[in-house]
C-alpha atoms as a PDB file:
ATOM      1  CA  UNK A   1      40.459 102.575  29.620  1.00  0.00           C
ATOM      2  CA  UNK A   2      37.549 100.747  31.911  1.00  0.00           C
ATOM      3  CA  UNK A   3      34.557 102.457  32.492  1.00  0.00           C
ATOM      4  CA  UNK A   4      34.761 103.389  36.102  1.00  0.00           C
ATOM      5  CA  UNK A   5      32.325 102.710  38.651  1.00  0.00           C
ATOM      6  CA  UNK A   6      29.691 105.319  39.346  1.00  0.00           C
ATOM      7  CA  UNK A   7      30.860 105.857  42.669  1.00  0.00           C
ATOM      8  CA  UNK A   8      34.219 106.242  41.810  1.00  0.00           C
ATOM      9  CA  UNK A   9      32.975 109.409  39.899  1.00  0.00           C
ATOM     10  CA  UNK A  10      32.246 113.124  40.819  1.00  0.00           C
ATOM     11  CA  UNK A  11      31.071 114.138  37.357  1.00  0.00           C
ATOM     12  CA  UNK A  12      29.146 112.035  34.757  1.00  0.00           C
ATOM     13  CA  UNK A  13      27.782 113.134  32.126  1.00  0.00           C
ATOM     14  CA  UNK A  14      26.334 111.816  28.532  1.00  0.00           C
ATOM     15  CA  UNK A  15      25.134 113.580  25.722  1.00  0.00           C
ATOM     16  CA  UNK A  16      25.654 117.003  27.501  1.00  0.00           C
ATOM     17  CA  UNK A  17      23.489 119.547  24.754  1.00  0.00           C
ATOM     18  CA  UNK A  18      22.719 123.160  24.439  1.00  0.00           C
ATOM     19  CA  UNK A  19      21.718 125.543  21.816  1.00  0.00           C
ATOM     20  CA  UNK A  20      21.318 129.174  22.325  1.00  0.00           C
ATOM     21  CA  UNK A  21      19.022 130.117  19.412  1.00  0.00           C
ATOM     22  CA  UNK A  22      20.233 128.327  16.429  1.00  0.00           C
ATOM     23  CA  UNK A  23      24.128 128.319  17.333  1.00  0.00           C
ATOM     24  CA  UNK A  24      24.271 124.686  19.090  1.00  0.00           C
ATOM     25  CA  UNK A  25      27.658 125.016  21.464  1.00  0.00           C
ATOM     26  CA  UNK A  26      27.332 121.842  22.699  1.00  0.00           C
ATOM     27  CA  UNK A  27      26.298 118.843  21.005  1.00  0.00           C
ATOM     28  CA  UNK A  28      26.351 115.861  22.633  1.00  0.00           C
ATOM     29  CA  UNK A  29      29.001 116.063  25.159  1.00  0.00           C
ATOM     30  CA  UNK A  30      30.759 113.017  27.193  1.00  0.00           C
ATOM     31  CA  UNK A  31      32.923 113.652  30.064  1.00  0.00           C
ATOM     32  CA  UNK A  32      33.666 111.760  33.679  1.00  0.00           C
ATOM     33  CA  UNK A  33      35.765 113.111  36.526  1.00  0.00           C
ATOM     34  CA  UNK A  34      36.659 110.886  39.212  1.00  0.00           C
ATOM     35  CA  UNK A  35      36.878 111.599  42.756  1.00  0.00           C
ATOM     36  CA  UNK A  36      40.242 113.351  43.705  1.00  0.00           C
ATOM     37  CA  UNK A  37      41.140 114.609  39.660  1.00  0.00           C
ATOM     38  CA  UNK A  38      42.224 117.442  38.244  1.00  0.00           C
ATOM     39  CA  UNK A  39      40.870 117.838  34.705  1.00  0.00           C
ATOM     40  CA  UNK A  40      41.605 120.864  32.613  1.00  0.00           C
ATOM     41  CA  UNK A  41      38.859 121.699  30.265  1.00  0.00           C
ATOM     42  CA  UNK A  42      40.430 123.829  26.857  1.00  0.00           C
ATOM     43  CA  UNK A  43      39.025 124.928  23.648  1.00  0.00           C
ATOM     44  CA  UNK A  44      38.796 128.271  21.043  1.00  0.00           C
ATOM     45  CA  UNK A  45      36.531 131.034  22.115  1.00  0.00           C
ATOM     46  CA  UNK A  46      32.817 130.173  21.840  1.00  0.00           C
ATOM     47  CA  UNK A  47      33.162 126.302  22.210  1.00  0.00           C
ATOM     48  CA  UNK A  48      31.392 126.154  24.906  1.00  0.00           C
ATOM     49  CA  UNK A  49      33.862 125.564  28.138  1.00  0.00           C
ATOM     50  CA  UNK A  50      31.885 127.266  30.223  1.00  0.00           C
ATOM     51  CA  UNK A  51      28.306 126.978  29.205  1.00  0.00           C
ATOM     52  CA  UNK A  52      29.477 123.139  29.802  1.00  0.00           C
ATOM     53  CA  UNK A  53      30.939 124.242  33.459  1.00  0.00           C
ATOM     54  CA  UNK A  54      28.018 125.927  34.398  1.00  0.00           C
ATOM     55  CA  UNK A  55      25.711 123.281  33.077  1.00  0.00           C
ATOM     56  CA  UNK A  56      27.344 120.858  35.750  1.00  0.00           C
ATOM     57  CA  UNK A  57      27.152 123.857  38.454  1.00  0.00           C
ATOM     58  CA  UNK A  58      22.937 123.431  37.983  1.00  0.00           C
ATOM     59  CA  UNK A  59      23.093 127.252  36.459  1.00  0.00           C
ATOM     60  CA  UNK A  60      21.269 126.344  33.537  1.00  0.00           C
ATOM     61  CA  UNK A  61      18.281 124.431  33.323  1.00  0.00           C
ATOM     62  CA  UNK A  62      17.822 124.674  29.319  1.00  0.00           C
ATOM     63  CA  UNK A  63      20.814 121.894  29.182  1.00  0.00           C
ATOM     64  CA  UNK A  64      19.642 118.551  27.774  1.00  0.00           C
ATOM     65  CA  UNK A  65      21.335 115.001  28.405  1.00  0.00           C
ATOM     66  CA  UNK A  66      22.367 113.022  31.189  1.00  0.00           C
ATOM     67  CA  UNK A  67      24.624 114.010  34.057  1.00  0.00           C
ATOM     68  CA  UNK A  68      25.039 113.529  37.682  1.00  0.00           C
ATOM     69  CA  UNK A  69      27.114 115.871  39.573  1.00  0.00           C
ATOM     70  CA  UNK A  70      28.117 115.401  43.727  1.00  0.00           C
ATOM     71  CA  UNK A  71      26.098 117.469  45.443  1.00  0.00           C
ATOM     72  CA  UNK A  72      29.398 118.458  47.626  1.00  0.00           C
ATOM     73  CA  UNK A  73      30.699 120.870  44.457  1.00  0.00           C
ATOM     74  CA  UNK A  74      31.604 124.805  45.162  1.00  0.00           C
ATOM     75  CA  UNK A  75      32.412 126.878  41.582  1.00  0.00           C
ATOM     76  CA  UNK A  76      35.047 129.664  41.692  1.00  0.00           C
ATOM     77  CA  UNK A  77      34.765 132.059  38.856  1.00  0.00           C
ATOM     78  CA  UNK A  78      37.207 134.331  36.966  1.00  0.00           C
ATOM     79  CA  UNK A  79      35.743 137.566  39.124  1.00  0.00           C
ATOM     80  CA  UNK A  80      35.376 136.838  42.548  1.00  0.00           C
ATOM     81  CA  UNK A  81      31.956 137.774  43.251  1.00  0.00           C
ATOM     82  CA  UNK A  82      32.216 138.799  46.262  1.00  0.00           C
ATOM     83  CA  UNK A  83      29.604 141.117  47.851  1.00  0.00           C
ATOM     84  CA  UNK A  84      31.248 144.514  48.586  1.00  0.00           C
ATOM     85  CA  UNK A  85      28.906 145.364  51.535  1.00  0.00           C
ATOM     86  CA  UNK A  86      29.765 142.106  53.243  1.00  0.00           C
ATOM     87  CA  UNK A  87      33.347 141.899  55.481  1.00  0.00           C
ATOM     88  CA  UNK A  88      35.757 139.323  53.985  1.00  0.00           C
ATOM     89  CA  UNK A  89      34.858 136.435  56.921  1.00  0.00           C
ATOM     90  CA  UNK A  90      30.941 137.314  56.079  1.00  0.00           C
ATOM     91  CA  UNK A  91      31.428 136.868  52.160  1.00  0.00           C
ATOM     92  CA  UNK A  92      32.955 133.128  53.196  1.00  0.00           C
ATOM     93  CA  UNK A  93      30.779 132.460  55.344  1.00  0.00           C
ATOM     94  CA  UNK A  94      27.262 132.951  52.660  1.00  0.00           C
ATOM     95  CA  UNK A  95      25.616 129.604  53.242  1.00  0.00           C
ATOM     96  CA  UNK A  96      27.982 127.569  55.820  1.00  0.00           C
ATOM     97  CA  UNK A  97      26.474 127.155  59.549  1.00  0.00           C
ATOM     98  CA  UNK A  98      30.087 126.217  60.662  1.00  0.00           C
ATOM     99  CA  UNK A  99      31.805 129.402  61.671  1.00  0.00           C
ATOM    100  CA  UNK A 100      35.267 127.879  62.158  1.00  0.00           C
ATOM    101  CA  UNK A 101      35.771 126.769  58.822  1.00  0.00           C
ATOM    102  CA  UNK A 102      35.448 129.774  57.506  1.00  0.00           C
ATOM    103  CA  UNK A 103      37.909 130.998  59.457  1.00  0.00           C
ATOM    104  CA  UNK A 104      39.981 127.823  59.328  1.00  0.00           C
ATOM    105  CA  UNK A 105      39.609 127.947  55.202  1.00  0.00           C
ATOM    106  CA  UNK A 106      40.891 131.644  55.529  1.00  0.00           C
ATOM    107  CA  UNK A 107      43.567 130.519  57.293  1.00  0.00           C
ATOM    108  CA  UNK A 108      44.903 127.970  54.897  1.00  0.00           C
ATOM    109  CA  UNK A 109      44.825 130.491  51.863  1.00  0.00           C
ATOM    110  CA  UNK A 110      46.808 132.826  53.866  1.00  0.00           C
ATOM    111  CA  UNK A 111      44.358 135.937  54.826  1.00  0.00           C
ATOM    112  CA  UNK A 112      43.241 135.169  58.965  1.00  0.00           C
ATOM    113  CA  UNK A 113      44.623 138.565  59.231  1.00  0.00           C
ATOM    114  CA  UNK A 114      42.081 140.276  56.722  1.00  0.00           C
ATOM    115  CA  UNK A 115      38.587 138.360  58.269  1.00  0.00           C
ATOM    116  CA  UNK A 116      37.196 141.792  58.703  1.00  0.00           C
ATOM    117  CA  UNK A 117      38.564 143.606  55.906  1.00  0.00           C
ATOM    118  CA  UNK A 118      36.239 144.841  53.213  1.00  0.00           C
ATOM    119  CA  UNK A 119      36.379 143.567  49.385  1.00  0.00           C
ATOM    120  CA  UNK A 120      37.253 146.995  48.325  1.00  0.00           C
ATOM    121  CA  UNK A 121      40.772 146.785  50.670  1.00  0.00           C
ATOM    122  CA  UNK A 122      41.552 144.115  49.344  1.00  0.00           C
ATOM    123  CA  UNK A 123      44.411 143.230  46.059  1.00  0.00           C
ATOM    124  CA  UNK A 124      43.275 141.343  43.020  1.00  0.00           C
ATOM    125  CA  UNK A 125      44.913 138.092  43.882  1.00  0.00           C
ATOM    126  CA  UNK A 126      43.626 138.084  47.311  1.00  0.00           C
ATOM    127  CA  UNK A 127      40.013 138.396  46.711  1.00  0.00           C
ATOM    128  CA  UNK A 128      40.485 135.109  44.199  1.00  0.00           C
ATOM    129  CA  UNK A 129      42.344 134.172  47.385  1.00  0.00           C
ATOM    130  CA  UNK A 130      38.862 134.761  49.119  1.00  0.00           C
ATOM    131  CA  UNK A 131      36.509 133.187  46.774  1.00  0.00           C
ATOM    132  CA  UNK A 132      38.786 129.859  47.286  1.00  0.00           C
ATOM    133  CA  UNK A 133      38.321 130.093  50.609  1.00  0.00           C
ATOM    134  CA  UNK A 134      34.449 130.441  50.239  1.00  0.00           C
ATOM    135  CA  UNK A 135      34.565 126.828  48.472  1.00  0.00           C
ATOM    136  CA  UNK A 136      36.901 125.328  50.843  1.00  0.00           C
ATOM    137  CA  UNK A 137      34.571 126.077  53.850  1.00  0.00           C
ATOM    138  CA  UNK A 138      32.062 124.076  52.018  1.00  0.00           C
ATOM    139  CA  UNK A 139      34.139 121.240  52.437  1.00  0.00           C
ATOM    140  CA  UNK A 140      33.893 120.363  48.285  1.00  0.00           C
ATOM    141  CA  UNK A 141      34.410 116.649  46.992  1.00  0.00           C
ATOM    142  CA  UNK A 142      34.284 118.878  43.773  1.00  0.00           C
ATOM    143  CA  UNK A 143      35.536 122.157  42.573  1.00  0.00           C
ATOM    144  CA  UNK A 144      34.368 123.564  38.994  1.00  0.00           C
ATOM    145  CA  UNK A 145      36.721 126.602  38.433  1.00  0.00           C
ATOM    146  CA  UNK A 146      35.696 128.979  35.240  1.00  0.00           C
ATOM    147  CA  UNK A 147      39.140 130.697  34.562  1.00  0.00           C
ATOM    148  CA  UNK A 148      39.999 131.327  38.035  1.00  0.00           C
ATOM    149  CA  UNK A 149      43.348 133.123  37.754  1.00  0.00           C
ATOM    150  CA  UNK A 150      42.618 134.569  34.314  1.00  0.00           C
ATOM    151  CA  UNK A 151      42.216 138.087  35.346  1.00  0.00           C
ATOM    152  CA  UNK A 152      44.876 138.081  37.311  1.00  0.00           C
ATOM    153  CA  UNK A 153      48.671 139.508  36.742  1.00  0.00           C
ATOM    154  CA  UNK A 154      51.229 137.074  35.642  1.00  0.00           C
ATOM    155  CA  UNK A 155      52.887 136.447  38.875  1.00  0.00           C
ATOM    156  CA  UNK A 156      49.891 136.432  41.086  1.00  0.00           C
ATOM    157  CA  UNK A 157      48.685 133.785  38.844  1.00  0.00           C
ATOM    158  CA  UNK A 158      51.269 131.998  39.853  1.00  0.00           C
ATOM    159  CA  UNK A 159      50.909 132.139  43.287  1.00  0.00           C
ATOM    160  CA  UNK A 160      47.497 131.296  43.074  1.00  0.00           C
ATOM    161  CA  UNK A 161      48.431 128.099  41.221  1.00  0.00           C
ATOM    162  CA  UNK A 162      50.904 126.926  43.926  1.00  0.00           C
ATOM    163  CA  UNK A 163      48.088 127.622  46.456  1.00  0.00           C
ATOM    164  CA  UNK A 164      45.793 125.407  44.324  1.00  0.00           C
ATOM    165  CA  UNK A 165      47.946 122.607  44.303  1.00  0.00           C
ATOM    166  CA  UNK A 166      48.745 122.857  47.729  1.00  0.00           C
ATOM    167  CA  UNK A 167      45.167 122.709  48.588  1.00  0.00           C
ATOM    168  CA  UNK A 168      44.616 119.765  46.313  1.00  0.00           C
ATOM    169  CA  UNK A 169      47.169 117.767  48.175  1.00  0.00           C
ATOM    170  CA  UNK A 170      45.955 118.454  51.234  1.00  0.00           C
ATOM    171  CA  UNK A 171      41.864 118.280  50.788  1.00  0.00           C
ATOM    172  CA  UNK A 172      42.069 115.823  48.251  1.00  0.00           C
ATOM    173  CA  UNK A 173      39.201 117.099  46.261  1.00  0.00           C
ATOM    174  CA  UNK A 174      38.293 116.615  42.038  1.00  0.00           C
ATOM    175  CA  UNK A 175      38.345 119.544  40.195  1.00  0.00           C
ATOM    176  CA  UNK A 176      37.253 120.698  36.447  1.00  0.00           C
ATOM    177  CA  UNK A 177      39.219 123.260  35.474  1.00  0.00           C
ATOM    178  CA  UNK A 178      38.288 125.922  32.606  1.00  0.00           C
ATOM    179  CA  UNK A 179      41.159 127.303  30.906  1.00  0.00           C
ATOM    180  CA  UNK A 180      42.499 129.146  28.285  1.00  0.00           C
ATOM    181  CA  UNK A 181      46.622 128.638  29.252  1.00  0.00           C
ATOM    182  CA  UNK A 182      48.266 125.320  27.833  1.00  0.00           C
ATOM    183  CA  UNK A 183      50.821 125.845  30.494  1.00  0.00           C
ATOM    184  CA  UNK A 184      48.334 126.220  33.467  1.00  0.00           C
ATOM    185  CA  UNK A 185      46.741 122.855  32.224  1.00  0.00           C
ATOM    186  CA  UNK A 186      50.106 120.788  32.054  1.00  0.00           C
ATOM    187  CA  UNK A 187      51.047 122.634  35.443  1.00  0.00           C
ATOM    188  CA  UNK A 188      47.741 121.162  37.216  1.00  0.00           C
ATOM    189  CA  UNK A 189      45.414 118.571  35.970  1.00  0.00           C
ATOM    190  CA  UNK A 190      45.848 114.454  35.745  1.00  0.00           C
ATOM    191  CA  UNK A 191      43.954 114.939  32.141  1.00  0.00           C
ATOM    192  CA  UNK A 192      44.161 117.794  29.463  1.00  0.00           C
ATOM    193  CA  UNK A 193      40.851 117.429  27.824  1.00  0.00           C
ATOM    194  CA  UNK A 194      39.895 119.608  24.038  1.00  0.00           C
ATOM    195  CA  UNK A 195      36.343 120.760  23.734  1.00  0.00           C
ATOM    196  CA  UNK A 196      35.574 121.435  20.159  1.00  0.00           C
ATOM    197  CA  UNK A 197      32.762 121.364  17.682  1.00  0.00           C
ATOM    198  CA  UNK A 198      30.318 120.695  20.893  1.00  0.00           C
ATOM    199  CA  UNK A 199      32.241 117.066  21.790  1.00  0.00           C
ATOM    200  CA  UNK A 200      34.996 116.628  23.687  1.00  0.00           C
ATOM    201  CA  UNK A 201      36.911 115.881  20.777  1.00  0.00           C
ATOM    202  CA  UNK A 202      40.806 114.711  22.709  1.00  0.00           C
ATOM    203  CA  UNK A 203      41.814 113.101  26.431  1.00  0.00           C
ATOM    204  CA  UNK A 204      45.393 113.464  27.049  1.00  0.00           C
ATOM    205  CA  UNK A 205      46.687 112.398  30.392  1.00  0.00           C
ATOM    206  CA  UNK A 206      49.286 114.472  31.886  1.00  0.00           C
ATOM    207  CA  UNK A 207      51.123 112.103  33.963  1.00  0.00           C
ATOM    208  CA  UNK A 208      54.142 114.279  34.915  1.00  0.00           C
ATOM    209  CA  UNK A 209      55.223 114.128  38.601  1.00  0.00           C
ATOM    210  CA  UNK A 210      54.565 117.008  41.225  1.00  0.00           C
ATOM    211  CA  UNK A 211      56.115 119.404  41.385  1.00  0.00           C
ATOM    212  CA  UNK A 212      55.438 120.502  38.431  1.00  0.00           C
ATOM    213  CA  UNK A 213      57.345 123.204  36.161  1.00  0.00           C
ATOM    214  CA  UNK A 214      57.838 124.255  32.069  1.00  0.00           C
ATOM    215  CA  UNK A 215      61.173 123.342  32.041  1.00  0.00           C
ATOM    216  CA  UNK A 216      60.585 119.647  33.625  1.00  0.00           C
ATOM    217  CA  UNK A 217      61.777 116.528  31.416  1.00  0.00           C
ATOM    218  CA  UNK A 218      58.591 115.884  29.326  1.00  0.00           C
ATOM    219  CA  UNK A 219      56.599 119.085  29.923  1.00  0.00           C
ATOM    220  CA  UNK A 220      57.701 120.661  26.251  1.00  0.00           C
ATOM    221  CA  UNK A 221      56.832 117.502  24.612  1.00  0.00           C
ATOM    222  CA  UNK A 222      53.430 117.367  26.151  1.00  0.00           C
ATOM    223  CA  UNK A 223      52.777 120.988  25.530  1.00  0.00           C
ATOM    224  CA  UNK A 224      53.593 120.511  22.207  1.00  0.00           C
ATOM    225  CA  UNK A 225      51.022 117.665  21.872  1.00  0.00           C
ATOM    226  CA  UNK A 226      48.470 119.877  23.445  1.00  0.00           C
ATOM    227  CA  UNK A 227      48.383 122.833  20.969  1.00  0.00           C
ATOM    228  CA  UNK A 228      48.484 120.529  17.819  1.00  0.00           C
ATOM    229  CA  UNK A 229      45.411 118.925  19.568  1.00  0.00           C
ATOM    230  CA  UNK A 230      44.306 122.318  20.122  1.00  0.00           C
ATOM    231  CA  UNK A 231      45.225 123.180  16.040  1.00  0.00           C
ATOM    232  CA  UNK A 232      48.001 125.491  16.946  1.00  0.00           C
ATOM    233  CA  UNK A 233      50.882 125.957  14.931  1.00  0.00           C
ATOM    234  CA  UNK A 234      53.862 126.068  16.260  1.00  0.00           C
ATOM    235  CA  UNK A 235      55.847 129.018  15.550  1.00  0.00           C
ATOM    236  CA  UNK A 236      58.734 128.588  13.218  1.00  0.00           C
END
């Protein structure tokens, strides 16, 4: 594939390092996003999906290499983070001088009705609910998500991932996606990429249409590809 211009691109990055003491977890990484992807980051435990993610968020400075991130980018972690003495429409709001799209992003993930609601009234699924809406009201060309429906049940999770792609369609925005669930990456991003041994070490493009489900023509086939890149055996 052509390189792509650099202002076709969201996230560029060469020779992404970082050691914590004498474990190096990443060594040397390479990885581009362009503007309006989906890329879904996997890898084992400890190979360093989200030190990389955070790296790119600017929340750590002992990172070595080159990279260039938009400055438009809002991260949504696996906890929502949001601060339990602050109303729901105040926790959006952290850092946007707009008032109406805070409202306006609470809106499109479904909670108007729980602005002034505290964190502590509020479900699992919609406080992740929440957090999205804090990075939509920053009006993102990029989202970095660590894990972002992780801790949630099976069918909130889900939910949440219709809501993503429903946002995607309609804002338009690149995202990286950190993820543990082969499924989850086949269900959302354009490219499935491994992280392992510090490199990103296979780029598979998942060009199945949208909607997108497990039992679509294709989907097994790719999943299948996936966890042998990911060295998992299939069952037998």
């Amino acid at each position: 594939m052509a390189p792509r211009p650099a202002s076709d691109l969201v996230v560029h990055a060469r020779g992404v390092r970082r050691s914590f003491g004498p474990a190096t977890v990443l060594d040397g990484a390479d990885l581009d996003i362009a503007r309006g992807e989906v890329v879904a980051l996997l890898g084992g435990s400890g190979s360093g999906k989200s030190t990389l993610l955070r790296i790119l968020a600017g929340l750590d400075a002992d990172a070595t290499g080159d990279f260039t991130v938009d400055r438009r980018h809002a991260v949504v972690f696996q906890e929502h983070r949001l601060l339990p003495w602050k109303r729901v429409i105040d926790n959006v709001a952290l850092g946007v001088a707009d008032r109406s799209r805070c409202t306006g992003a609470l809106a499109e993930v479904g909670l108007a009705d729980r602005a002034k609601a505290w964190p502590a009234e509020l479900s699992g699924g919609q406080a992740q609910r929440v957090a999205f809406a804090r990075a939509l009201a920053r009006e993102p060309e990029l989202l970095l998500l660590d894990e972002p429906f992780g801790a949630l049940d099976a069918l909130t999770r889900l939910r949440m991932q219709e809501l993503f792609n429903r946002l995607r369609s309609r804002h338009g925005f690149a995202a990286l996606l950190v993820t543990h669930d082969v499924d989850e990456a086949l269900l959302l991003a354009d490219r499935a990429l491994v992280l392992d041994r510090g490199v990103i070490a296979a780029d598979l493009p998942v060009t199945l249409d949208h909607p997108r489900a497990p039992d679509a023509p294709g989907f097994g086939a790719l999943r299948r590809q996936l966890l042998d890149l990911l060295g998992v055996p299939l069952a037998r």
